[in-house]
PDB file of N, CA and C in Angstrom:
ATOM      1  N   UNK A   1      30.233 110.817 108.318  1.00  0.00           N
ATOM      2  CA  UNK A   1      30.928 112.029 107.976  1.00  0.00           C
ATOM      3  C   UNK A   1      32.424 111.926 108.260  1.00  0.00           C
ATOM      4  N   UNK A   2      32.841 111.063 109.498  1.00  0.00           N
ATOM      5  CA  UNK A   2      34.108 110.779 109.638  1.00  0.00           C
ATOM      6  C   UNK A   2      35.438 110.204 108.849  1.00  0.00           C
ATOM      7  N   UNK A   3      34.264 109.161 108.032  1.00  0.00           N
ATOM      8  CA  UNK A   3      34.602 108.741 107.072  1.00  0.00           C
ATOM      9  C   UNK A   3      35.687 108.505 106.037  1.00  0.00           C
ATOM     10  N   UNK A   4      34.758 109.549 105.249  1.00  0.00           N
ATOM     11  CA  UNK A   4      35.469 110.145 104.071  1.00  0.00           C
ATOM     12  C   UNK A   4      36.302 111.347 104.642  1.00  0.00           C
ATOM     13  N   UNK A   5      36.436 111.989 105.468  1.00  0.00           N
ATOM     14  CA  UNK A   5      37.940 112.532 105.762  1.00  0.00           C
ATOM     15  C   UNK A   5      38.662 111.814 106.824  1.00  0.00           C
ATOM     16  N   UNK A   6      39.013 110.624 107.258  1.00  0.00           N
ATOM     17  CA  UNK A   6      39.585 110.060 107.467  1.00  0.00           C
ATOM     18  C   UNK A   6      40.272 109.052 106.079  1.00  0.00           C
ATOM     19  N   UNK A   7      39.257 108.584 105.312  1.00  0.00           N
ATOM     20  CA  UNK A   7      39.790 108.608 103.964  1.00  0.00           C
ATOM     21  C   UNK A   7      40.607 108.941 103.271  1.00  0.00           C
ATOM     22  N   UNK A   8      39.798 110.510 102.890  1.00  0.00           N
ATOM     23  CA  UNK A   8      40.782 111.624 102.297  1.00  0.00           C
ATOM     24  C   UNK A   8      42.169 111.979 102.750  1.00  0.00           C
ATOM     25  N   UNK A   9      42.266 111.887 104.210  1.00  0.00           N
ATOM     26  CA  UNK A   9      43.627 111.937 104.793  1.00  0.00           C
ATOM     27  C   UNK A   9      44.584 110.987 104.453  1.00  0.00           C
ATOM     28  N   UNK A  10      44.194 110.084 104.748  1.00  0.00           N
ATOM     29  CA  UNK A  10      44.628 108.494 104.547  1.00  0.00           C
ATOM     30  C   UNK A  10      44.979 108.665 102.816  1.00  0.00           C
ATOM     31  N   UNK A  11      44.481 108.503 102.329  1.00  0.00           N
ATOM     32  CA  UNK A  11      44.851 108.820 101.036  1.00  0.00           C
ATOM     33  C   UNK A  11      46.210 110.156 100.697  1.00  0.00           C
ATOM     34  N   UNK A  12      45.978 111.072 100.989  1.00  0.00           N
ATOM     35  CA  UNK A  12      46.907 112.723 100.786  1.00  0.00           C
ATOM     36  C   UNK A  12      48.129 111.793 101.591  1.00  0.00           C
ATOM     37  N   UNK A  13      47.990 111.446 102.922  1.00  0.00           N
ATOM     38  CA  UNK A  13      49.444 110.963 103.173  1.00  0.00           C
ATOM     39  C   UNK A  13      49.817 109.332 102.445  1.00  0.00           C
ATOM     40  N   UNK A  14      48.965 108.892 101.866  1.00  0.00           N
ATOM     41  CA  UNK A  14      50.045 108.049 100.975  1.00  0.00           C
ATOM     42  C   UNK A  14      50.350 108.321  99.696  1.00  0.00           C
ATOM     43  N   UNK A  15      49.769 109.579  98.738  1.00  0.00           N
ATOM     44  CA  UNK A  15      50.430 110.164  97.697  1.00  0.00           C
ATOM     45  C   UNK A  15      51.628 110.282  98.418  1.00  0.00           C
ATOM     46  N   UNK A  16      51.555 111.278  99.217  1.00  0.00           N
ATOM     47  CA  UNK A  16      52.749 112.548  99.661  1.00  0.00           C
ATOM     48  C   UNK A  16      53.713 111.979 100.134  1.00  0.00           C
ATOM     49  N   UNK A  17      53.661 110.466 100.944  1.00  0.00           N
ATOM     50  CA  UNK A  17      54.623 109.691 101.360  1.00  0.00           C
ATOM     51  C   UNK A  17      55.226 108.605 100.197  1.00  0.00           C
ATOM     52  N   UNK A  18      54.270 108.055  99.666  1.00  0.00           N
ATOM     53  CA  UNK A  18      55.048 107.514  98.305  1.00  0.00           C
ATOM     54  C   UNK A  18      55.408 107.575  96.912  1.00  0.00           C
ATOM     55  N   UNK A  19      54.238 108.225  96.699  1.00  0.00           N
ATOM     56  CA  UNK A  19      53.579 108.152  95.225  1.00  0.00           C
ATOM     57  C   UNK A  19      54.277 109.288  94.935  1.00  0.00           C
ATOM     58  N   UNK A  20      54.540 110.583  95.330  1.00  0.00           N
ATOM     59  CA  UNK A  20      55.346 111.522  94.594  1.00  0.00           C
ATOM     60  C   UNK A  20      56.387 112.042  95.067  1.00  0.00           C
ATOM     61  N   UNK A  21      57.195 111.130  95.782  1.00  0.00           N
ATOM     62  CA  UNK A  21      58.990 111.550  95.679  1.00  0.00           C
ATOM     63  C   UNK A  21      59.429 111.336  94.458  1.00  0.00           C
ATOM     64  N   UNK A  22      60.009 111.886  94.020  1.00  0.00           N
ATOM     65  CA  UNK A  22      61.081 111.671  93.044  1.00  0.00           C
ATOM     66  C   UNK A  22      62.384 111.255  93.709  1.00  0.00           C
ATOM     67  N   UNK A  23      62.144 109.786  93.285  1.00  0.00           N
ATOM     68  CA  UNK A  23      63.460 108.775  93.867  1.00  0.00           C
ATOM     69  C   UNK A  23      64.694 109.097  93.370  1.00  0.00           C
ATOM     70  N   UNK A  24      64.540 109.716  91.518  1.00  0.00           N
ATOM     71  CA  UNK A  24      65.580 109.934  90.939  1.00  0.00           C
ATOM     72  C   UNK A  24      66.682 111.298  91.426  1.00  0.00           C
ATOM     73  N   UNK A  25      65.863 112.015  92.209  1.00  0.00           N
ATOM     74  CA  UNK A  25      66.426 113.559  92.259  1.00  0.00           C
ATOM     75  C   UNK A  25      67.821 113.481  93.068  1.00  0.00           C
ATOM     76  N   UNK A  26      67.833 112.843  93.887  1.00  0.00           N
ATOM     77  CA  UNK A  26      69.547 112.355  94.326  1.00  0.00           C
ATOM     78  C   UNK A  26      70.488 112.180  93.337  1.00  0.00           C
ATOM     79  N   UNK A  27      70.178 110.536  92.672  1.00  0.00           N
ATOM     80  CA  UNK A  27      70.986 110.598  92.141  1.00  0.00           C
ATOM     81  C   UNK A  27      71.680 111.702  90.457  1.00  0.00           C
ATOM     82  N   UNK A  28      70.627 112.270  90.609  1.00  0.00           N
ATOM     83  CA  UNK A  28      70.716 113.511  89.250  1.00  0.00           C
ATOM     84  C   UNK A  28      70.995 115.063  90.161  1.00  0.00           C
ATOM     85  N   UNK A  29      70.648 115.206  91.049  1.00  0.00           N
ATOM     86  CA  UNK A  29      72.007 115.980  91.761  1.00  0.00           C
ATOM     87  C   UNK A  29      73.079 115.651  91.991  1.00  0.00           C
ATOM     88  N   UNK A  30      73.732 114.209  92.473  1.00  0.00           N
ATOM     89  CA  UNK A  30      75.295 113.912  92.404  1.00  0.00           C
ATOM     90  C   UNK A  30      75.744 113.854  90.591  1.00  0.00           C
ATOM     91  N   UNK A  31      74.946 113.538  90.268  1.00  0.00           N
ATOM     92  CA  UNK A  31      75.732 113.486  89.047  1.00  0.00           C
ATOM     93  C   UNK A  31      75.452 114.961  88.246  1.00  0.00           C
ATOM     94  N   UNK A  32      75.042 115.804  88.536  1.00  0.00           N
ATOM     95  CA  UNK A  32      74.707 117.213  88.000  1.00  0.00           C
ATOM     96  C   UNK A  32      75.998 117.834  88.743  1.00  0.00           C
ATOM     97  N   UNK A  33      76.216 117.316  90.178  1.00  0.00           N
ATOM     98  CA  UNK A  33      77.668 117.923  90.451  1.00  0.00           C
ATOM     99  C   UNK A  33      78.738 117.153  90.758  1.00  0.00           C
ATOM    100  N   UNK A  34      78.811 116.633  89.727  1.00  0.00           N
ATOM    101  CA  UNK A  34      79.877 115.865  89.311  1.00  0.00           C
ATOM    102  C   UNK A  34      80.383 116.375  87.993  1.00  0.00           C
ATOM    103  N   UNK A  35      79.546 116.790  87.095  1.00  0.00           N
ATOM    104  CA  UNK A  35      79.502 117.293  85.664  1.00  0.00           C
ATOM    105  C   UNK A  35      79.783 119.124  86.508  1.00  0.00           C
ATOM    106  N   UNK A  36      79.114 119.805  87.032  1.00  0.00           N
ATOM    107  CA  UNK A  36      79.652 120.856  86.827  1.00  0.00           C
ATOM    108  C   UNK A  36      81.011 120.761  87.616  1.00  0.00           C
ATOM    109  N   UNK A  37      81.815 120.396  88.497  1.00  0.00           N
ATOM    110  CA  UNK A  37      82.939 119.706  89.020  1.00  0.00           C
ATOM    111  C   UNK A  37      83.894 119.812  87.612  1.00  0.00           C
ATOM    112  N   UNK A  38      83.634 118.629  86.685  1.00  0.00           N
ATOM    113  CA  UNK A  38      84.511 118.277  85.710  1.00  0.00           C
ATOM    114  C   UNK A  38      84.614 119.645  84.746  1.00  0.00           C
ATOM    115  N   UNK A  39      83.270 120.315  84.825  1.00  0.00           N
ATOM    116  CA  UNK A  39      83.723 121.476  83.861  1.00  0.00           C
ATOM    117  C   UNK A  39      84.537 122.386  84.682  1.00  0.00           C
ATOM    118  N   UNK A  40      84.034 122.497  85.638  1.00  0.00           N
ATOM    119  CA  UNK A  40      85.268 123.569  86.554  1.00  0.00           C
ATOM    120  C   UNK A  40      86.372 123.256  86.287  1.00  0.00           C
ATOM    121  N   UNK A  41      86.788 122.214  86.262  1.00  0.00           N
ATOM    122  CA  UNK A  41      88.330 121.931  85.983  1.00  0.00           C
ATOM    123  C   UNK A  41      88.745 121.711  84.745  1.00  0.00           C
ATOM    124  N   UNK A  42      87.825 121.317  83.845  1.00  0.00           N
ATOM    125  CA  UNK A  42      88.454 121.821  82.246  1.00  0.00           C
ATOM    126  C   UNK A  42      88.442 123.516  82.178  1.00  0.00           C
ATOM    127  N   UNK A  43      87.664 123.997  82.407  1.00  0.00           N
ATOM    128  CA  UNK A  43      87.569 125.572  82.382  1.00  0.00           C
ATOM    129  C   UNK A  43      89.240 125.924  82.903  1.00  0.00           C
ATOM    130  N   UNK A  44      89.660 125.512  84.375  1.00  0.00           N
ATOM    131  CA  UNK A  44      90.464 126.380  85.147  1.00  0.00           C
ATOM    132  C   UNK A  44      92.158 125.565  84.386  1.00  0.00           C
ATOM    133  N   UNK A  45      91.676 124.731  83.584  1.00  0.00           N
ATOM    134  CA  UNK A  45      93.194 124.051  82.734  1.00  0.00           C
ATOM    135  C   UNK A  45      93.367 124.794  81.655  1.00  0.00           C
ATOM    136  N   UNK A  46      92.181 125.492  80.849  1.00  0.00           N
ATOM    137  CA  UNK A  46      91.951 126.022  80.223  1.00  0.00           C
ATOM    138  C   UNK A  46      93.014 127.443  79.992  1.00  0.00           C
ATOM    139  N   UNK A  47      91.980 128.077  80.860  1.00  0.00           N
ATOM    140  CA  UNK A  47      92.639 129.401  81.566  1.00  0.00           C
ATOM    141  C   UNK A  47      93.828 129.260  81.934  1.00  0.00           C
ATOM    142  N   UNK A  48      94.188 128.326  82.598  1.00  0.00           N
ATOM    143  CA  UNK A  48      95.842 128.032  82.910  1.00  0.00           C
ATOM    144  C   UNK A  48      96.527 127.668  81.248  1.00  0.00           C
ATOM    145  N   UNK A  49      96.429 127.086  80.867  1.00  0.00           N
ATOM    146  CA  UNK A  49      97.116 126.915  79.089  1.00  0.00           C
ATOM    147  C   UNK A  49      96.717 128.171  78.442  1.00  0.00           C
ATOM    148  N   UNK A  50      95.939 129.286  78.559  1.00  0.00           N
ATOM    149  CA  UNK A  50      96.026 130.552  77.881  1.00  0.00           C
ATOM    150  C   UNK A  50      96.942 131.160  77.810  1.00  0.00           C
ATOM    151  N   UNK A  51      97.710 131.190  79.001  1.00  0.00           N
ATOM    152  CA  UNK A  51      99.007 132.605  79.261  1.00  0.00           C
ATOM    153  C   UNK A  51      99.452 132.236  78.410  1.00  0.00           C
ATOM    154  N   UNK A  52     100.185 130.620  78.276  1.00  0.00           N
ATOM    155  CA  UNK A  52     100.648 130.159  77.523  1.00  0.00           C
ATOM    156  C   UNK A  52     101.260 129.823  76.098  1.00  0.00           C
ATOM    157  N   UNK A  53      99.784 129.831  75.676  1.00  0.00           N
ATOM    158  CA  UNK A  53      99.663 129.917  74.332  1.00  0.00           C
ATOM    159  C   UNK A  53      99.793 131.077  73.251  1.00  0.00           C
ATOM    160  N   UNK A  54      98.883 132.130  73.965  1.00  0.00           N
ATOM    161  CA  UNK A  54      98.631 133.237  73.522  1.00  0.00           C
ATOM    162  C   UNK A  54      99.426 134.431  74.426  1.00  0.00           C
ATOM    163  N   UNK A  55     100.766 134.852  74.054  1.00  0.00           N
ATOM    164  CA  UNK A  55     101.631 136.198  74.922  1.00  0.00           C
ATOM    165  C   UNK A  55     101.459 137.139  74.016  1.00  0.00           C
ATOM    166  N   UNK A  56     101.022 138.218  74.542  1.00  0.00           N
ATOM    167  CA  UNK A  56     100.920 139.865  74.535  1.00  0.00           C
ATOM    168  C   UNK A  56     102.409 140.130  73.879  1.00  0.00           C
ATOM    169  N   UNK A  57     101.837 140.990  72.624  1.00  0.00           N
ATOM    170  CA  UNK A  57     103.160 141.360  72.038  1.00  0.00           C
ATOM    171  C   UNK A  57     104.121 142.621  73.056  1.00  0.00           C
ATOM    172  N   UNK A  58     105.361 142.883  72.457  1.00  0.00           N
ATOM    173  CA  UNK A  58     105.847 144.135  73.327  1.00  0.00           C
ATOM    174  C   UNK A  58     105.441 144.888  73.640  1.00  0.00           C
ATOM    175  N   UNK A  59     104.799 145.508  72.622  1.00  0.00           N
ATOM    176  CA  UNK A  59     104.423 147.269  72.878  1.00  0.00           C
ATOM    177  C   UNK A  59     103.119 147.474  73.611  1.00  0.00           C
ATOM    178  N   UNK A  60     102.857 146.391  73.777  1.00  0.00           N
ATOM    179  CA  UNK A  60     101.586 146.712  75.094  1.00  0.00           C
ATOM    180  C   UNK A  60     102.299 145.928  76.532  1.00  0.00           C
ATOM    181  N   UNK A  61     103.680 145.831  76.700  1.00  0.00           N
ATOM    182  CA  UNK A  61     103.808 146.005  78.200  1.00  0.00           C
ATOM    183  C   UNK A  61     103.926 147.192  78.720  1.00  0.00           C
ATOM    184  N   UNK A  62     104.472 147.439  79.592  1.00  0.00           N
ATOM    185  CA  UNK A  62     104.786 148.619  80.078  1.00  0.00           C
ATOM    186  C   UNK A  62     106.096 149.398  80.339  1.00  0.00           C
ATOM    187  N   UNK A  63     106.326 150.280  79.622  1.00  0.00           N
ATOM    188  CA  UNK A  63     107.811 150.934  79.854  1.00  0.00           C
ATOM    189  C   UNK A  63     108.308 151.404  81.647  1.00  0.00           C
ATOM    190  N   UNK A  64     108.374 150.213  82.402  1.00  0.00           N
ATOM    191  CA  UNK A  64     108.584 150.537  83.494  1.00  0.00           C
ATOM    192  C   UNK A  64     109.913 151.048  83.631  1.00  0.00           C
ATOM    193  N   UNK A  65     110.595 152.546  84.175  1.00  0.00           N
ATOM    194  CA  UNK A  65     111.006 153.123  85.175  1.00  0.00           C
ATOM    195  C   UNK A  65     112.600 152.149  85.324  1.00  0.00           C
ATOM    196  N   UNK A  66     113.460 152.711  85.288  1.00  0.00           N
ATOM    197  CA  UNK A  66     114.682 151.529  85.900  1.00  0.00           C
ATOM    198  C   UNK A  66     114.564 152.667  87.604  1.00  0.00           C
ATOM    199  N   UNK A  67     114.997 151.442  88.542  1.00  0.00           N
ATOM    200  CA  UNK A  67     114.507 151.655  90.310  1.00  0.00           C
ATOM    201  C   UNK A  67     116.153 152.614  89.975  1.00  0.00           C
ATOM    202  N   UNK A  68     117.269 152.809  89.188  1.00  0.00           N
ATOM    203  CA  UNK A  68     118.797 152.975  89.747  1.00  0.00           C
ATOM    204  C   UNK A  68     118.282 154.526  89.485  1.00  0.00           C
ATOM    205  N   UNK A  69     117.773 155.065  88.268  1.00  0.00           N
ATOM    206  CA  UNK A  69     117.648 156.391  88.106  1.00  0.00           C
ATOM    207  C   UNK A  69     116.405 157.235  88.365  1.00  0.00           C
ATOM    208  N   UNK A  70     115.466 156.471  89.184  1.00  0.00           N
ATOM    209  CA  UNK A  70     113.953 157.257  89.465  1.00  0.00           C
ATOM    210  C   UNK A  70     114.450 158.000  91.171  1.00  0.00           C
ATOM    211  N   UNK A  71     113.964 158.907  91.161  1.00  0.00           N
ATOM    212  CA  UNK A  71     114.629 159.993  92.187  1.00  0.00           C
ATOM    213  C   UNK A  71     113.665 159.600  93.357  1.00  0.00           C
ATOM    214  N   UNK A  72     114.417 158.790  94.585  1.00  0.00           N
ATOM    215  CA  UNK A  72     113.706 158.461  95.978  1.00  0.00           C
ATOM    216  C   UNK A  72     113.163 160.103  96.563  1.00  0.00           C
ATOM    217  N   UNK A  73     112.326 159.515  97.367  1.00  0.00           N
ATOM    218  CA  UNK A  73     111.370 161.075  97.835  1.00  0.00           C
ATOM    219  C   UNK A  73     111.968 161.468  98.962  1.00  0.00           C
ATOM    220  N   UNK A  74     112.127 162.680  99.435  1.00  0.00           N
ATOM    221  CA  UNK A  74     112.870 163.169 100.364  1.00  0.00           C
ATOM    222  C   UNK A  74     112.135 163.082 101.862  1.00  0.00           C
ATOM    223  N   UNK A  75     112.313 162.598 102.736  1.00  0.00           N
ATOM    224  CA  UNK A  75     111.477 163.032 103.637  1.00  0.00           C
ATOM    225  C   UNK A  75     111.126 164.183 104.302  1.00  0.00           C
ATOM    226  N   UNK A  76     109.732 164.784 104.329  1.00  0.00           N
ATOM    227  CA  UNK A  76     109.764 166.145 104.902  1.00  0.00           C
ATOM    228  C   UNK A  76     109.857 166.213 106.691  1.00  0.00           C
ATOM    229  N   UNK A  77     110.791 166.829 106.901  1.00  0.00           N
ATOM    230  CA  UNK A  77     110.974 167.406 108.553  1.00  0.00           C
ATOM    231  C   UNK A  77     109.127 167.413 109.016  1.00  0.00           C
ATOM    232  N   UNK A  78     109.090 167.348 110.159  1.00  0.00           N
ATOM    233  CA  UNK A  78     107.722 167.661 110.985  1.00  0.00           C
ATOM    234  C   UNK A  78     107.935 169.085 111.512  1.00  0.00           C
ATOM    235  N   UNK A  79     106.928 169.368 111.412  1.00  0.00           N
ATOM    236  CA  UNK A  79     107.037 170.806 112.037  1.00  0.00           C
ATOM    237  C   UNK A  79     106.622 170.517 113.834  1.00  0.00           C
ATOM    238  N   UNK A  80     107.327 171.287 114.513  1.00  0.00           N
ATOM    239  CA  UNK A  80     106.973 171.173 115.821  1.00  0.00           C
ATOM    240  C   UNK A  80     106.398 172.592 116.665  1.00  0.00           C
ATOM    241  N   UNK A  81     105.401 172.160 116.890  1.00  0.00           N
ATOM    242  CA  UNK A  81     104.480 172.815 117.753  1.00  0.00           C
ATOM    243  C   UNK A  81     104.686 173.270 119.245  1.00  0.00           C
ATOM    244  N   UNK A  82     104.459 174.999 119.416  1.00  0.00           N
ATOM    245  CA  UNK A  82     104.777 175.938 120.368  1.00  0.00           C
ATOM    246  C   UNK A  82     103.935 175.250 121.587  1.00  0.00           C
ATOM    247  N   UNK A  83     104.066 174.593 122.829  1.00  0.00           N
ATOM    248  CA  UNK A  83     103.138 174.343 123.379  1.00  0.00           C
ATOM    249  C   UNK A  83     102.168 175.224 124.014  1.00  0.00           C
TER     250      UNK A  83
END
């Protein structure tokens, strides 16, 4: 009776120890981020050569305010309290 589950064991740990690693999965994670790596950085050259290329006509900036004629805010006095 000892046997066959000493067997059976013997057996389950040499699938599980050899027979089904996937040897490849390393090297197809470094190279899976290596590839998303390279797209990150075509993407972010990308985005950087947009401003570039493509500028927003006038009339959608903004009619900002000149700072010489917008009226600074006055400061209000504190009121002081009767003790």
């Amino acid at each position: 009776m000892k046997a066959p589950t000493i067997t059976g064991v013997l057996l389950t740990t040499l699938m599980l120890a050899g027979g089904c690693v996937d040897r490849e999965a390393e090297a197809r994670r470094a190279r899976e981020d290596a590839e998303a790596k390279a797209r990150a950085e075509a993407a972010r050259k990308e985005m950087n050569a947009l401003p570039k290329a493509f500028k927003s006509p006038e009339f959608f900036k903004l009619n900002e305010p000149d700072p010489k004629t917008t009226p600074q805010a006055v400061p209000v006095p504190e009121k002081k309290q009767n003790p």
